[in-house]
N, C-alpha and C. Protein backbone atom coordinates (compact mmCIF):
# COMPACT_ATOMS: atom_id res chain seq x y z
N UNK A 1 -16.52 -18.78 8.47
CA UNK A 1 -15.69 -17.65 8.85
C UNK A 1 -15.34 -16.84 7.61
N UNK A 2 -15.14 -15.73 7.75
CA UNK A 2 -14.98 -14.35 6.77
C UNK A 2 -13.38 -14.84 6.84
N UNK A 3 -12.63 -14.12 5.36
CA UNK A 3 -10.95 -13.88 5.74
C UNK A 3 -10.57 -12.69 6.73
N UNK A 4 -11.56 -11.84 6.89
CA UNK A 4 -11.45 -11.20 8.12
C UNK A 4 -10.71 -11.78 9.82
N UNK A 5 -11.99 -12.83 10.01
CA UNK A 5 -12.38 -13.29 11.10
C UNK A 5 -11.34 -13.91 11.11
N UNK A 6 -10.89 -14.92 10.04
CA UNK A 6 -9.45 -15.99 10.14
C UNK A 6 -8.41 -15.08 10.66
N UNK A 7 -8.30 -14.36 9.79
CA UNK A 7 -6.66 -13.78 10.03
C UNK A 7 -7.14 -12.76 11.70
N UNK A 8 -8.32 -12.45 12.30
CA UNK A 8 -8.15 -12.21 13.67
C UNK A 8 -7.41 -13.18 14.43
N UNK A 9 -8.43 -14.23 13.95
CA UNK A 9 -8.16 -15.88 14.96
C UNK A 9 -6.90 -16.11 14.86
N UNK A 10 -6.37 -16.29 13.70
CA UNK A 10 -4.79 -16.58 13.44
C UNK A 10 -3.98 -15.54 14.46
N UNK A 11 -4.30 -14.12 14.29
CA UNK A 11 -3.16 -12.85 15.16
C UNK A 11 -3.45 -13.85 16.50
N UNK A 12 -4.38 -13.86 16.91
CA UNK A 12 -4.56 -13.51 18.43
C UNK A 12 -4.44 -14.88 18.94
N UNK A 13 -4.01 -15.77 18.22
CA UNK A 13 -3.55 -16.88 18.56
C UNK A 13 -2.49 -17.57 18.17
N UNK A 14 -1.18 -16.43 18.16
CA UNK A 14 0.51 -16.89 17.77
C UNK A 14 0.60 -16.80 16.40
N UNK A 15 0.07 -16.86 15.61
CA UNK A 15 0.06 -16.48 13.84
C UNK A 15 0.49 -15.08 13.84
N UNK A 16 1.75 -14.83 13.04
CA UNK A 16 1.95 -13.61 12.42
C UNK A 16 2.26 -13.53 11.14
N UNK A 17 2.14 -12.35 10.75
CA UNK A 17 2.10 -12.01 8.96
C UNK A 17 3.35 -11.89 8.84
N UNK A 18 3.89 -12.79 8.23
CA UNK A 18 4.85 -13.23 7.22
C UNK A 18 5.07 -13.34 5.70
N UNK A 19 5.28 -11.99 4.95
CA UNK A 19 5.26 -11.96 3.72
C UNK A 19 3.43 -11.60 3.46
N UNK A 20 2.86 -11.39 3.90
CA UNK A 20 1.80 -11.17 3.54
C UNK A 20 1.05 -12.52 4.08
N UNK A 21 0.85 -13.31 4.56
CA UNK A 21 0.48 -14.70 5.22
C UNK A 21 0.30 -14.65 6.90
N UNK A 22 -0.20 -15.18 7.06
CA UNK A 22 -0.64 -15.70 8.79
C UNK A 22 0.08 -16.80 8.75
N UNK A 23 1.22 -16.65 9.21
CA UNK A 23 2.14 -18.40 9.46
C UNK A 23 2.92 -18.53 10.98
N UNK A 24 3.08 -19.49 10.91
CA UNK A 24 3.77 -20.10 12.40
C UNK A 24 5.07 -20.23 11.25
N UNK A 25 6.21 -20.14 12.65
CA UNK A 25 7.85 -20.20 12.44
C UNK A 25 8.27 -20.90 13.51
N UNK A 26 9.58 -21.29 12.97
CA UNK A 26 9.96 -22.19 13.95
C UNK A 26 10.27 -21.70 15.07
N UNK A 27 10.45 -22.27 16.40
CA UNK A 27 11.15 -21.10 17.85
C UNK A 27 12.41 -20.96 17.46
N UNK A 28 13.27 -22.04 16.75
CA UNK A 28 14.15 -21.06 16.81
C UNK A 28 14.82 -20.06 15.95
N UNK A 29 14.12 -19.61 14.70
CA UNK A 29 13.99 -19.31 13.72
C UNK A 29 13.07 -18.35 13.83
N UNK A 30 12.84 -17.03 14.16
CA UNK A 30 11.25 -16.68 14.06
C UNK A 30 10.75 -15.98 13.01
N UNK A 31 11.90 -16.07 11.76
CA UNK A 31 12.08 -15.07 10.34
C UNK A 31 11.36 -16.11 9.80
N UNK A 32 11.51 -17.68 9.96
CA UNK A 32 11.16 -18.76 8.61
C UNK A 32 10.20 -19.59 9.12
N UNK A 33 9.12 -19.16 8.21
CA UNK A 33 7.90 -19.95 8.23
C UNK A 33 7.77 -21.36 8.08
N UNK A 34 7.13 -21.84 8.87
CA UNK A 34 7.08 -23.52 8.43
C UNK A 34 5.46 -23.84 8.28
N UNK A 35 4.75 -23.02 8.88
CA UNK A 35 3.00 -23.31 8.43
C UNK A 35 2.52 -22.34 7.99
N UNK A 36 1.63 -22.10 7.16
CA UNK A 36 0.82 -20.74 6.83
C UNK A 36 -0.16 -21.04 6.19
N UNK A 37 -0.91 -19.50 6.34
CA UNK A 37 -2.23 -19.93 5.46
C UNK A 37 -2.08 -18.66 3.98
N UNK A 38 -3.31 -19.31 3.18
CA UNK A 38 -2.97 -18.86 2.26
C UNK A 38 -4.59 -17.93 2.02
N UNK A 39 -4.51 -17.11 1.98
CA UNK A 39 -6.47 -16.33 2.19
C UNK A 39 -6.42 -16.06 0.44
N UNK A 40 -6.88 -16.83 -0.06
CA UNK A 40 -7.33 -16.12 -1.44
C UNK A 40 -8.96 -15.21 -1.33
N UNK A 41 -9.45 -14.82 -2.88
CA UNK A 41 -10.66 -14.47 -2.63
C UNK A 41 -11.77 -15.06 -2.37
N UNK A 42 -11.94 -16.11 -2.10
CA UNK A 42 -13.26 -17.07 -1.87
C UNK A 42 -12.56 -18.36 -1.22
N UNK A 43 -11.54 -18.92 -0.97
CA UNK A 43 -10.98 -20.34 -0.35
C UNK A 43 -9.69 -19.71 0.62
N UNK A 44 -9.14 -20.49 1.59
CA UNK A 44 -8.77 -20.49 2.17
C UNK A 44 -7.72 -21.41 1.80
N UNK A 45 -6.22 -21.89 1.92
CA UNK A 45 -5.25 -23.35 1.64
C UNK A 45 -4.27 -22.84 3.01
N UNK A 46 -3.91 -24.45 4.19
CA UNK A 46 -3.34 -24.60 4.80
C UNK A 46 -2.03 -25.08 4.22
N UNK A 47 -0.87 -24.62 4.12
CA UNK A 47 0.21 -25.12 3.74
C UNK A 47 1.45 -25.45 4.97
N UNK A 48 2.15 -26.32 4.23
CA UNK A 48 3.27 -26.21 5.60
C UNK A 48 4.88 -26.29 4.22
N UNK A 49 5.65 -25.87 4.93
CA UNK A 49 6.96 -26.20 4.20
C UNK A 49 7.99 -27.37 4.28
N UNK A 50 8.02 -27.63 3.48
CA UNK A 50 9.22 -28.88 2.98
C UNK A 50 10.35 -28.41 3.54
N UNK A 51 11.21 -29.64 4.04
CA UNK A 51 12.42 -29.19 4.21
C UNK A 51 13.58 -28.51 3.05
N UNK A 52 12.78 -28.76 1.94
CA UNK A 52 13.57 -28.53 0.45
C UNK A 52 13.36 -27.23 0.07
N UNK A 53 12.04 -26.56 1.04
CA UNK A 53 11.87 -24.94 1.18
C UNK A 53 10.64 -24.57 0.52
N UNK A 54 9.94 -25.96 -0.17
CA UNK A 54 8.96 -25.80 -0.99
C UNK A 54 7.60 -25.65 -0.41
N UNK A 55 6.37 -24.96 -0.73
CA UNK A 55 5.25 -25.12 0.57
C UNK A 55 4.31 -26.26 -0.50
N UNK A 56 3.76 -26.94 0.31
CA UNK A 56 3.14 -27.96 -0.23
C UNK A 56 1.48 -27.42 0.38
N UNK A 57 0.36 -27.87 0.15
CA UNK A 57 -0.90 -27.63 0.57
C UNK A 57 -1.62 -28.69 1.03
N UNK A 58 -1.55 -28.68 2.22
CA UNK A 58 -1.88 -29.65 3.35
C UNK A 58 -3.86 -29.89 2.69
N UNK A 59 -4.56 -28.65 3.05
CA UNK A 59 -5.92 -29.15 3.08
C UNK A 59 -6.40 -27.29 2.31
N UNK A 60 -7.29 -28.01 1.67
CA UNK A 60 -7.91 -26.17 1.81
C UNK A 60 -9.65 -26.10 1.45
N UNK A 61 -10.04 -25.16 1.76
CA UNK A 61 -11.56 -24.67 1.93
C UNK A 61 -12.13 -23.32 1.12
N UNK A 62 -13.61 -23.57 1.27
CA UNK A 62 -13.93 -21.97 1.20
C UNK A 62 -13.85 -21.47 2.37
N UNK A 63 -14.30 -20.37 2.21
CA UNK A 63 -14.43 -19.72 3.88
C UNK A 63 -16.34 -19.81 4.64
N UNK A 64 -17.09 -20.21 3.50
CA UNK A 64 -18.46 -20.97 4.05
C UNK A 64 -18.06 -22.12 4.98
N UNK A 65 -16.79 -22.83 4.67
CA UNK A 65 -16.70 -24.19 5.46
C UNK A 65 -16.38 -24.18 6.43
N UNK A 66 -15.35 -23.10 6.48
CA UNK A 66 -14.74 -23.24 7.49
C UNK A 66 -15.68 -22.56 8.86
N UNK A 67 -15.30 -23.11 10.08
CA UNK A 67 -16.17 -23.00 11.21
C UNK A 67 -15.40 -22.43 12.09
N UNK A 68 -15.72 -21.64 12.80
CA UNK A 68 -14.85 -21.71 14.07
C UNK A 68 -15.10 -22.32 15.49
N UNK A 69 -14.10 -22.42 15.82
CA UNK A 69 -14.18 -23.70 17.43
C UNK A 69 -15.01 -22.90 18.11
N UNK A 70 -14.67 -23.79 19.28
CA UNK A 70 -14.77 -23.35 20.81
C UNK A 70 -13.93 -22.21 20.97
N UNK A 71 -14.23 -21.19 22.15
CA UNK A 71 -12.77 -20.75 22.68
C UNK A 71 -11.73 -20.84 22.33
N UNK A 72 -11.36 -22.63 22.85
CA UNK A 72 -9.74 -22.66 22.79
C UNK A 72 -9.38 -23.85 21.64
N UNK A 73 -10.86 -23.66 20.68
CA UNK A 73 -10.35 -24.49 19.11
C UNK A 73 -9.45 -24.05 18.46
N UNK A 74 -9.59 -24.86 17.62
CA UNK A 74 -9.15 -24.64 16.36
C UNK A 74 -10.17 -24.55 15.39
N UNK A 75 -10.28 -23.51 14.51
CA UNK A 75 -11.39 -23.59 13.36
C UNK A 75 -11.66 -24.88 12.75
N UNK A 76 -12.98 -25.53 12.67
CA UNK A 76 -13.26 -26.88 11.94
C UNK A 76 -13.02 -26.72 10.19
N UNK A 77 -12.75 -27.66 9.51
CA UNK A 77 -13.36 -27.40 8.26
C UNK A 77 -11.91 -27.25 7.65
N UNK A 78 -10.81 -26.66 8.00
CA UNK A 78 -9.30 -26.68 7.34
C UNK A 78 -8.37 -27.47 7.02
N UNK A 79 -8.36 -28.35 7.88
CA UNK A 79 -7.07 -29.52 7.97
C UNK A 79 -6.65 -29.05 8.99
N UNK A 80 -6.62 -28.40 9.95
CA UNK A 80 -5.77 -28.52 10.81
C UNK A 80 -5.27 -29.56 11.47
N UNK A 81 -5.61 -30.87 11.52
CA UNK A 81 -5.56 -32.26 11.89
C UNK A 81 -4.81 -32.91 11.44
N UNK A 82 -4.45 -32.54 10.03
CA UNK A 82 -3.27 -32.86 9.26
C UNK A 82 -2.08 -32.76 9.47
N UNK A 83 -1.83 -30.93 10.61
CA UNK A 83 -0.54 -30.81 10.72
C UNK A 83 -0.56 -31.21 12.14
N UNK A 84 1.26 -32.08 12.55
CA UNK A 84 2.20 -32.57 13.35
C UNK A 84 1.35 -31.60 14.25
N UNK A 85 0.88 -31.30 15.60
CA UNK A 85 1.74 -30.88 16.60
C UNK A 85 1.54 -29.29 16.53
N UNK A 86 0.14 -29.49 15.53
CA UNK A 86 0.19 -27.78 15.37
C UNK A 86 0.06 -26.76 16.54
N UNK A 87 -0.80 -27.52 17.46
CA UNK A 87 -1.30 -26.41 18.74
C UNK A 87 -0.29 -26.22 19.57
N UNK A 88 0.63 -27.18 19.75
CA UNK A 88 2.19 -27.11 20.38
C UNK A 88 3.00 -26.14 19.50
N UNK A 89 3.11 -26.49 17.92
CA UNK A 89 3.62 -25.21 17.62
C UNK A 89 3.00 -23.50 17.62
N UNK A 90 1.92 -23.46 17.74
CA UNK A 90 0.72 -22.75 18.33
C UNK A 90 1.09 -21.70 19.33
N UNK A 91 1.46 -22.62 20.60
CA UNK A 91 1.96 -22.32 21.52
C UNK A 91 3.00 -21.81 21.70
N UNK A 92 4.41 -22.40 21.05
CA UNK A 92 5.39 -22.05 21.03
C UNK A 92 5.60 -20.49 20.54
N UNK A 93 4.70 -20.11 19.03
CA UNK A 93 4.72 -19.09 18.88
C UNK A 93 4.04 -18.04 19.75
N UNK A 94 2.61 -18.28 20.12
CA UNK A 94 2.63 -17.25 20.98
C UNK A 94 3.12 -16.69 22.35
N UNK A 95 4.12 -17.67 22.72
CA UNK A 95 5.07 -17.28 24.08
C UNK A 95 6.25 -16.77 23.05
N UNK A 96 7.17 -16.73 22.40
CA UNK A 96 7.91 -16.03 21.70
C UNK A 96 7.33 -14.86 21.58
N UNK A 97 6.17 -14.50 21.08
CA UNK A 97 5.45 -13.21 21.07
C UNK A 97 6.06 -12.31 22.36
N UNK A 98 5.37 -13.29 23.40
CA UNK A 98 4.59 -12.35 25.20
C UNK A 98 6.62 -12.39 25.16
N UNK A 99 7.75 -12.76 25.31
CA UNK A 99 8.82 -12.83 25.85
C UNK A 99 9.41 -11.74 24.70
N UNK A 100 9.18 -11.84 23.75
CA UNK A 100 9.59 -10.56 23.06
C UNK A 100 9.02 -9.03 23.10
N UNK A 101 7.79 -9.30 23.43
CA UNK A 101 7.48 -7.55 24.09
C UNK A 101 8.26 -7.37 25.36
N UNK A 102 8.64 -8.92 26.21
CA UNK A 102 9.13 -8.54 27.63
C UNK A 102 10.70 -7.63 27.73
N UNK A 103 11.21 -8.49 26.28
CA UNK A 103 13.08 -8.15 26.52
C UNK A 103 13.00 -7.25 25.06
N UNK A 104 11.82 -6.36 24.74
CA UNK A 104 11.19 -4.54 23.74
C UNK A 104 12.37 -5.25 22.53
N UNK A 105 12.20 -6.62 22.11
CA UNK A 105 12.40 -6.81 20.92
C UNK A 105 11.82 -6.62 19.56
């Protein structure tokens, strides 16, 4: 995958740009990031945040490695496997999305 293609996959699947980043936030928090990615010029780094506020780097790639799923994957090749519960938090963000266009937040 291109850093193009990621940061599509990331929008259109509950990832929003945060500070310049594609990250998931908590639901109930939707200002503070707790996962993100990091797109440099040639690699890709999955990070998540410490409770101490620090981001640590879960797994990271080039963007040759990385693959993209099925449909309703997750890109191969990142770590995503690493993080807790990611597709649940996944989820969570993109219904915060659809309920915030509903109540023109």
């Amino acid at each position: 995958m291109t850093k193009e293609e990621l940061t599509a996959w990331a929008l259109a699947n509950g990832w929003r740009l945060v500070a310049g980043h594609p990250s998931l936030t908590r639901p109930g928090a939707p200002n503070d990031p707790i996962v993100r990615l990091v797109l440099k010029a040639t690699v890709v780094n999955l990070e998540v945040r410490k409770p101490a506020g620090k981001w640590e780097k879960v797994a990271g790639a080039s963007y040759a490695d990385v693959v993209a799923g099925a449909e309703d994957e997750l890109p191969r090749g990142l770590g995503f496997e690493k993080v807790p519960s990611i597709t649940l938090l996944m989820q969570e963000n993109r219904d915060a999305m659809v309920f915030a266009r509903f109540s023109g937040r």
